[in-house]
N, C-alpha and C. Protein backbone atom coordinates (compact mmCIF):
# COMPACT_ATOMS: atom_id res chain seq x y z
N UNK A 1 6.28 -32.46 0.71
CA UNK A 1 5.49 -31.28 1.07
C UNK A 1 4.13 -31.40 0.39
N UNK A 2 2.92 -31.21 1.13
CA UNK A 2 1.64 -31.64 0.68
C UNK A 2 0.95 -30.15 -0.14
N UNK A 3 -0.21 -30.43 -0.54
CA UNK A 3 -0.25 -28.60 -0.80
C UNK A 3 -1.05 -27.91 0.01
N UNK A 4 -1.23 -28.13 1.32
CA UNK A 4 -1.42 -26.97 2.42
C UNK A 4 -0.28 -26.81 2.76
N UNK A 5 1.04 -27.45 3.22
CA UNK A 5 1.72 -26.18 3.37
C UNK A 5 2.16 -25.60 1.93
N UNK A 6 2.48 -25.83 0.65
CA UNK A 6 2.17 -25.13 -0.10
C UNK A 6 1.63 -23.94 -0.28
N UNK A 7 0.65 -24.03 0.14
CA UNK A 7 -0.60 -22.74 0.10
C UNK A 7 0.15 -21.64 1.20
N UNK A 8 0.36 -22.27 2.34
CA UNK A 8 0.66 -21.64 3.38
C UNK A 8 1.97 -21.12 3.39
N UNK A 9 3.15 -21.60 2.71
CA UNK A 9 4.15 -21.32 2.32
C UNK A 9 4.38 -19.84 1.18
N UNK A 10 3.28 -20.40 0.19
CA UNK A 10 2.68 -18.96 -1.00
C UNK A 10 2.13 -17.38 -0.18
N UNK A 11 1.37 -18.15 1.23
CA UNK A 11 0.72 -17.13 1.77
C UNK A 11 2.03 -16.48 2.22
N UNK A 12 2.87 -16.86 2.72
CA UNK A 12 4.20 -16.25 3.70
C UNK A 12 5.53 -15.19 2.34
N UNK A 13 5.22 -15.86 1.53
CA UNK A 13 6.07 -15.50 0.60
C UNK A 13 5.23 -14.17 -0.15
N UNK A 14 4.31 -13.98 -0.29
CA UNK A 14 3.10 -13.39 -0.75
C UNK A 14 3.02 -11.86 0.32
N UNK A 15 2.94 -12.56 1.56
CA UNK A 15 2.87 -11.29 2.77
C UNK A 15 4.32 -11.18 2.96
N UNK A 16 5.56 -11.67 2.62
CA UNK A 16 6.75 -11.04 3.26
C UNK A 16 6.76 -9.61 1.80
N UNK A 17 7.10 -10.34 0.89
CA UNK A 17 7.29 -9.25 -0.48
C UNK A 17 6.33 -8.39 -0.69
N UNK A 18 5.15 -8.45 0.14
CA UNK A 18 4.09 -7.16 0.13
C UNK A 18 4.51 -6.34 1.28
N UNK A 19 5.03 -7.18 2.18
CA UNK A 19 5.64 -6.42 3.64
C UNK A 19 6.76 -5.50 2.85
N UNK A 20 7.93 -5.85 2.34
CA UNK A 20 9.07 -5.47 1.71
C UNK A 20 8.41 -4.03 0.68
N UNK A 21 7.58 -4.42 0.16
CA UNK A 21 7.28 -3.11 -1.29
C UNK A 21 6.76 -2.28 -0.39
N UNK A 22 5.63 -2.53 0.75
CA UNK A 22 5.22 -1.70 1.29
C UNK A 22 6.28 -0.91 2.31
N UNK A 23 7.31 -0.90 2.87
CA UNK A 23 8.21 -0.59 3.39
C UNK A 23 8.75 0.54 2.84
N UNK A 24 9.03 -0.10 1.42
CA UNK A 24 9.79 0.82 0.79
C UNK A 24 9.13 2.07 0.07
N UNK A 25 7.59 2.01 -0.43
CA UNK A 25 6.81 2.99 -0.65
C UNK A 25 6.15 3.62 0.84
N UNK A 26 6.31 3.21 1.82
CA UNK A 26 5.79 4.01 3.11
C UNK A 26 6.93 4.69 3.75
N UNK A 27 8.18 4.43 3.28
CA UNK A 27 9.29 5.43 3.65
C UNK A 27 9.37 7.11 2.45
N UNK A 28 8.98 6.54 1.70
CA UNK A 28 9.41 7.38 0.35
C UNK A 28 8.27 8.47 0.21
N UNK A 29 6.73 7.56 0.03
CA UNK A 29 5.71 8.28 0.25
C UNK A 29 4.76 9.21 1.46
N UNK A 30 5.50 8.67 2.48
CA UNK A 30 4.71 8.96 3.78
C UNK A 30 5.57 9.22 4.77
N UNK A 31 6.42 8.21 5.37
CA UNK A 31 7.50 9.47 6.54
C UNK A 31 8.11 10.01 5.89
N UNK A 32 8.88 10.17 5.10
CA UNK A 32 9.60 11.28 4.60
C UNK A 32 9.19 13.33 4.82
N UNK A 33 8.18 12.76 4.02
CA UNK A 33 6.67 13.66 3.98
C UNK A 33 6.62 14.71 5.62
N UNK A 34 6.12 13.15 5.93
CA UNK A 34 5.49 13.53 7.71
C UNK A 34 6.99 13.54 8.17
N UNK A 35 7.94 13.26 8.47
CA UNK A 35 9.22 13.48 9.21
C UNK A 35 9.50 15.15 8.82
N UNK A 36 9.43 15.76 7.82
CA UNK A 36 9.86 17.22 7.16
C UNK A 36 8.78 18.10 7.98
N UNK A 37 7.38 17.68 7.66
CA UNK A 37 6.16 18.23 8.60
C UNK A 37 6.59 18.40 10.05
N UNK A 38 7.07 17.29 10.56
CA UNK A 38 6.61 17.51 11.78
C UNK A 38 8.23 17.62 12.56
N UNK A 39 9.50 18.00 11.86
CA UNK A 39 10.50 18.09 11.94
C UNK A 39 10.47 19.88 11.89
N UNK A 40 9.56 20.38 11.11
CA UNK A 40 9.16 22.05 11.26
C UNK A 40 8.51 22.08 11.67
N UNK A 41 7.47 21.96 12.91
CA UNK A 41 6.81 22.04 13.77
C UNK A 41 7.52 22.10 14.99
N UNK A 42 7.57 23.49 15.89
CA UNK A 42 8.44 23.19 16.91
C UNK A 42 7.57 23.22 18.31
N UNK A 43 6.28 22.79 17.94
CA UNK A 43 5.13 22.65 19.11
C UNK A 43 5.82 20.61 19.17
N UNK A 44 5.89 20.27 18.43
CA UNK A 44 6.30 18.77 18.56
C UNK A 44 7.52 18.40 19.15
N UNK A 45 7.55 17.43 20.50
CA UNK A 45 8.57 17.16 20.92
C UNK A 45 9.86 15.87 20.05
N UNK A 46 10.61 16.31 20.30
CA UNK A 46 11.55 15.55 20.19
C UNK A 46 11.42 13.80 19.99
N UNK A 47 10.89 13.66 21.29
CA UNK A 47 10.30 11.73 21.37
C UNK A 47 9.72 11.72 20.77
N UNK A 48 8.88 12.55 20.20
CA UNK A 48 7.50 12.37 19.14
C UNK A 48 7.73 12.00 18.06
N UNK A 49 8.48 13.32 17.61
CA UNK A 49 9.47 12.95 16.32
C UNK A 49 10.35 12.27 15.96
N UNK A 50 10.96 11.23 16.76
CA UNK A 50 11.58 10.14 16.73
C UNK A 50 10.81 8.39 16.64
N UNK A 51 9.52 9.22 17.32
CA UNK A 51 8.57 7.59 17.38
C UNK A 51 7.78 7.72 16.12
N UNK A 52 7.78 8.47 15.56
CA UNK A 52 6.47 8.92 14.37
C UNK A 52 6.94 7.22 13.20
N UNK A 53 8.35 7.65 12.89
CA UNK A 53 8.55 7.02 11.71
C UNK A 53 8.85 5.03 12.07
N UNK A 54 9.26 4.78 13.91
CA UNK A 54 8.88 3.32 13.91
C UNK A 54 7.86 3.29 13.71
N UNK A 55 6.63 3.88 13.67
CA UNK A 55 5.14 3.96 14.10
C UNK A 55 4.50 3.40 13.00
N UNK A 56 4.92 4.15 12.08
CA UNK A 56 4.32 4.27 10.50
C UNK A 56 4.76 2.76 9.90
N UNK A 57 6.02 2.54 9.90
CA UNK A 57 6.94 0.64 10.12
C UNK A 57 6.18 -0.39 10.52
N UNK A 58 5.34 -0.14 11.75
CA UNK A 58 5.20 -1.47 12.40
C UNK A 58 4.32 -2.17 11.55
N UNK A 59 3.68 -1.97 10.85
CA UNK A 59 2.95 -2.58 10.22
C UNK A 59 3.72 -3.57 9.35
N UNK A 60 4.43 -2.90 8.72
CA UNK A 60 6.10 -2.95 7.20
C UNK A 60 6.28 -4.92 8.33
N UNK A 61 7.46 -3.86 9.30
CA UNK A 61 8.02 -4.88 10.36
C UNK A 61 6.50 -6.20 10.76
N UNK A 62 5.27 -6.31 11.04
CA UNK A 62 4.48 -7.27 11.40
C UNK A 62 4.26 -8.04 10.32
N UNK A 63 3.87 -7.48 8.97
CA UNK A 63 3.59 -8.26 7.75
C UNK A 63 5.07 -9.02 7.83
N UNK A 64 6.25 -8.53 7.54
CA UNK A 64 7.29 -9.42 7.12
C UNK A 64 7.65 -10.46 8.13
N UNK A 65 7.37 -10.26 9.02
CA UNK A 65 7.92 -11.37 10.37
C UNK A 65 6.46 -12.47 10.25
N UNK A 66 5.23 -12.02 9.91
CA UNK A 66 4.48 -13.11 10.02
C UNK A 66 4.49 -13.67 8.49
N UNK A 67 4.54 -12.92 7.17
CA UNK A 67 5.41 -13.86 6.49
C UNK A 67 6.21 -14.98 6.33
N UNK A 68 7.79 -14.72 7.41
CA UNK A 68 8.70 -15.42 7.84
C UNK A 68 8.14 -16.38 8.74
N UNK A 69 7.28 -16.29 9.48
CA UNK A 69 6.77 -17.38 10.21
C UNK A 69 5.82 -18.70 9.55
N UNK A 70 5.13 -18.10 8.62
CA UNK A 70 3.99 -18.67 7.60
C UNK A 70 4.99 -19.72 6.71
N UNK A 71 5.98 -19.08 6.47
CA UNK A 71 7.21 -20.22 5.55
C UNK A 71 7.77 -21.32 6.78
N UNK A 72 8.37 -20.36 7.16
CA UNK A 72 8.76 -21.64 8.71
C UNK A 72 7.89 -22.43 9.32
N UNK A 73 6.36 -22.39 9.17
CA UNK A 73 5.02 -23.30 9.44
C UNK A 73 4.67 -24.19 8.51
N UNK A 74 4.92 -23.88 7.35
CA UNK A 74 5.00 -24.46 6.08
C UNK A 74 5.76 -25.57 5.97
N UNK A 75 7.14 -25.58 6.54
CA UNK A 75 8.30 -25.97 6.55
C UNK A 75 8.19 -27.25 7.72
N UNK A 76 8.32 -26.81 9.11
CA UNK A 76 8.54 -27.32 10.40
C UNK A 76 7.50 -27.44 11.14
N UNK A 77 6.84 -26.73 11.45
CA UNK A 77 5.50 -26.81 12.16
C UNK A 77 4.52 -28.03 12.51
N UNK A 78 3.95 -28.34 13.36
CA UNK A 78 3.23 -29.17 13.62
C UNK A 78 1.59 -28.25 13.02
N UNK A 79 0.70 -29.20 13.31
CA UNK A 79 -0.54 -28.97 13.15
C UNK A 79 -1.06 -27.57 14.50
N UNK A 80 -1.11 -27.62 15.34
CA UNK A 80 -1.20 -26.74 16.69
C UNK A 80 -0.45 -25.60 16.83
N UNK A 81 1.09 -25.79 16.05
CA UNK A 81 1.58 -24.32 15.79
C UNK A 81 1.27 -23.48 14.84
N UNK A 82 1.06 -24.55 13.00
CA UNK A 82 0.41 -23.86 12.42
C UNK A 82 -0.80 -22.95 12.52
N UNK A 83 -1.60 -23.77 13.23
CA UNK A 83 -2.80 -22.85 13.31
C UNK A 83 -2.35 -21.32 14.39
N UNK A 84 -1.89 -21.66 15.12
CA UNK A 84 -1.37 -20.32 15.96
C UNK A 84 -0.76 -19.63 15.13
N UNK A 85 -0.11 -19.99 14.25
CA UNK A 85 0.72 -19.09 13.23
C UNK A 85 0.17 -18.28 12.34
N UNK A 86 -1.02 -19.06 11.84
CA UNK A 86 -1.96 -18.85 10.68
C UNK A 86 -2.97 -17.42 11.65
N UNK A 87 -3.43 -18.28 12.35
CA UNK A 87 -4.29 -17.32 13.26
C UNK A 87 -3.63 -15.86 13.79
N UNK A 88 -2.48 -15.69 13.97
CA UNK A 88 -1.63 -14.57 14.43
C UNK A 88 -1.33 -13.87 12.66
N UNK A 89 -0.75 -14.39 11.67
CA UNK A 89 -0.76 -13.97 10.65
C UNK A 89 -1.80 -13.56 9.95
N UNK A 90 -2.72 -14.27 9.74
CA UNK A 90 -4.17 -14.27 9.26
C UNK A 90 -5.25 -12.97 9.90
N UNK A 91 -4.38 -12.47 11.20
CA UNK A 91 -5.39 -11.54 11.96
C UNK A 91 -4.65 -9.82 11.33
N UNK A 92 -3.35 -10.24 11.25
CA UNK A 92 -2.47 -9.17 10.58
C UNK A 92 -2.93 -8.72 9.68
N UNK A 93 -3.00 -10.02 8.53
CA UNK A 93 -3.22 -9.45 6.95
C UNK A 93 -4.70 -9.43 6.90
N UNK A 94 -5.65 -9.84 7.55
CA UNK A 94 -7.00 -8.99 7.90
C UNK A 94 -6.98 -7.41 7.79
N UNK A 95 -6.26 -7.22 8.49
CA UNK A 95 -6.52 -5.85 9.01
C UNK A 95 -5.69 -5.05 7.77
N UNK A 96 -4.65 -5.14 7.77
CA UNK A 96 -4.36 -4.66 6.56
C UNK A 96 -4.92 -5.01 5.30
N UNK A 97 -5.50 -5.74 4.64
CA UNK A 97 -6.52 -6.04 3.27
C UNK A 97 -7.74 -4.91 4.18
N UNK A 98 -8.39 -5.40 5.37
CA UNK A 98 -9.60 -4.30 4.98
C UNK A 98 -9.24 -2.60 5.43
N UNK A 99 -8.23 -2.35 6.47
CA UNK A 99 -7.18 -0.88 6.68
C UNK A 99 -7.06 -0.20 4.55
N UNK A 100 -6.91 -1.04 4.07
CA UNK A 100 -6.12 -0.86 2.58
C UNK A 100 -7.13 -0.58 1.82
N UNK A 101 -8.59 -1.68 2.11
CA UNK A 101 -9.71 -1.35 1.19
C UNK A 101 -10.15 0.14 1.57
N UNK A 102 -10.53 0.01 3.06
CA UNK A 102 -11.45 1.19 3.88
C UNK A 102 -10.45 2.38 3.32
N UNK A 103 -9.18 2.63 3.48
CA UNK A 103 -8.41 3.73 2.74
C UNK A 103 -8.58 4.50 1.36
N UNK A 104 -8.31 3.42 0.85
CA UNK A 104 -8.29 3.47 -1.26
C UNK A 104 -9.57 3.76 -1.36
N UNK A 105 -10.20 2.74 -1.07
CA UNK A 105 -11.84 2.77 -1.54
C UNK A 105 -12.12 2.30 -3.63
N UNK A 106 -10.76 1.64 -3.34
CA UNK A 106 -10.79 1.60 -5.03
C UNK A 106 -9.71 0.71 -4.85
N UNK A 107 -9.60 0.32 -6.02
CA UNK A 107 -8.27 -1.49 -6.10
C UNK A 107 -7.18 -0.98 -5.76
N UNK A 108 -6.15 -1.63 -5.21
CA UNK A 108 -5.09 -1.44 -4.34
C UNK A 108 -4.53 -3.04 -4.49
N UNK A 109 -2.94 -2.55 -5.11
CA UNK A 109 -2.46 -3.90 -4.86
C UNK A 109 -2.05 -4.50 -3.36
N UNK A 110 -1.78 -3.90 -2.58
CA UNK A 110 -1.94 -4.46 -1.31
C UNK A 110 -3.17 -5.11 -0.69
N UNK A 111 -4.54 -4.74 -0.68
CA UNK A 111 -5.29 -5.26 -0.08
C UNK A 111 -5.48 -6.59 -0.91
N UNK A 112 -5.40 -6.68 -2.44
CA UNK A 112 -5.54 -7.63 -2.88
C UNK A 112 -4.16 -8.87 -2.65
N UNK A 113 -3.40 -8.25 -2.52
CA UNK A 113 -2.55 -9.46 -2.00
C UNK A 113 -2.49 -10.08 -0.65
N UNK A 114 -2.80 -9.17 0.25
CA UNK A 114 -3.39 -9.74 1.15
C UNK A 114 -4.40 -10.89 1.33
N UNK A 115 -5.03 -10.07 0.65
CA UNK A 115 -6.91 -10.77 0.91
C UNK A 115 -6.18 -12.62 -0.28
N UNK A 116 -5.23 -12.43 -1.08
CA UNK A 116 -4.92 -13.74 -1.98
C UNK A 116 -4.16 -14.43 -0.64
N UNK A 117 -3.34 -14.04 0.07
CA UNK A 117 -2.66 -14.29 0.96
C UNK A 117 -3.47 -15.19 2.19
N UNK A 118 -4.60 -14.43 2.52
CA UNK A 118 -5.67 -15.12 3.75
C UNK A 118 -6.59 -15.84 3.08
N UNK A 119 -6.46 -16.43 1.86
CA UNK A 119 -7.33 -17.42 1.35
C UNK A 119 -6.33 -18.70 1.10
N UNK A 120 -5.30 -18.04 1.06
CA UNK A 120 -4.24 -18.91 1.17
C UNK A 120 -3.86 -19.92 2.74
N UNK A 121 -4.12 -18.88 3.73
CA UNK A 121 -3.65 -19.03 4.99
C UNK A 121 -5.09 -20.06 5.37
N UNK A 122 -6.45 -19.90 4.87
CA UNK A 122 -6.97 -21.07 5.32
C UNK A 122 -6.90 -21.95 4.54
N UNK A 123 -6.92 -22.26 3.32
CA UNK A 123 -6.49 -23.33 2.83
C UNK A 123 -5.52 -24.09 3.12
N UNK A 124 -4.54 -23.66 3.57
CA UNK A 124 -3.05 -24.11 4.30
C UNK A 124 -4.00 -24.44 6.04
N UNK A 125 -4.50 -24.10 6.25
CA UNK A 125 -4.78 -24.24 7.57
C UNK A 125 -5.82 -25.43 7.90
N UNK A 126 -6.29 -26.01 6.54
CA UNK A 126 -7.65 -26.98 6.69
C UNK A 126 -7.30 -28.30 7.41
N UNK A 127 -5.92 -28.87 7.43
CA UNK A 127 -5.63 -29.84 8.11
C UNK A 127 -5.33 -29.94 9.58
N UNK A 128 -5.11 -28.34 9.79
CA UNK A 128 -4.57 -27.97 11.29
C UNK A 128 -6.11 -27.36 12.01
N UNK A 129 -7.48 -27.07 11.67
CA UNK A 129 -8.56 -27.06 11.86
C UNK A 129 -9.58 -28.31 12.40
N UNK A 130 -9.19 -28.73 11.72
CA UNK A 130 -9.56 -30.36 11.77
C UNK A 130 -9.08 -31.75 12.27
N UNK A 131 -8.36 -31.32 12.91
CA UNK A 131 -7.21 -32.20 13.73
C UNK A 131 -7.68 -32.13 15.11
């Protein structure tokens, strides 16, 4: 194993366990919260209140699966999948590092693991760029 996938392997392991913490503080801190809100609200339908809390997830659920993919690229991957991998992952944890900055507006361990994560994902990616 060379150290781009290394890097790229760190990046996957890096975004699954930020996927995982964030999961578990966006259930606790935030639907919970909003599920009670909008569970006493009887202007809100039913479907609504059932889609609210995958809603708030998908993010949880996208970080950890492109995680899992970033290790498995690391691992198996050719040069042409990595980069699709990197590029599909890399566009994720974009958005969440700057979603996280633009939010906080102040240090946040998520955006920073991210943002360690997509410096990771091109460094891991310099051989599959250049090919």
């Amino acid at each position: 194993m060379d150290w781009r996938s290394i890097a790229l392997g760190t990046a996957g392991l890096i975004g699954a366990a930020t996927a995982s913490a964030h999961g578990v503080l966006m259930q606790r801190l935030i639907v919970r919260p909003i599920d009670a809100l909008i569970g006493a609200d009887a202007r809100i339908s039913a479907p609504v209140q059932r889609l609210v809390p995958p809603l708030l997830h998908f993010t949880t659920f996208n970080w950890g699966l492109s995680g899992l993919t970033l290790i498995a690229a690391a691992l198996w991957f050719g040069d042409g999948a990595r980069l699709v991998t990197g590029l599909f992952a890399g566009s994720s944890f974009l958005f969440g590092a700057a979603g996280a900055l633009w939010g906080t507006r102040r240090f946040h361990p998520g955006w920073l693991l991210m943002a360690i994560a997509l410096v990771l994902i091109v460094l891991g990616l310099g051989s599959a760029i250049h090919a």
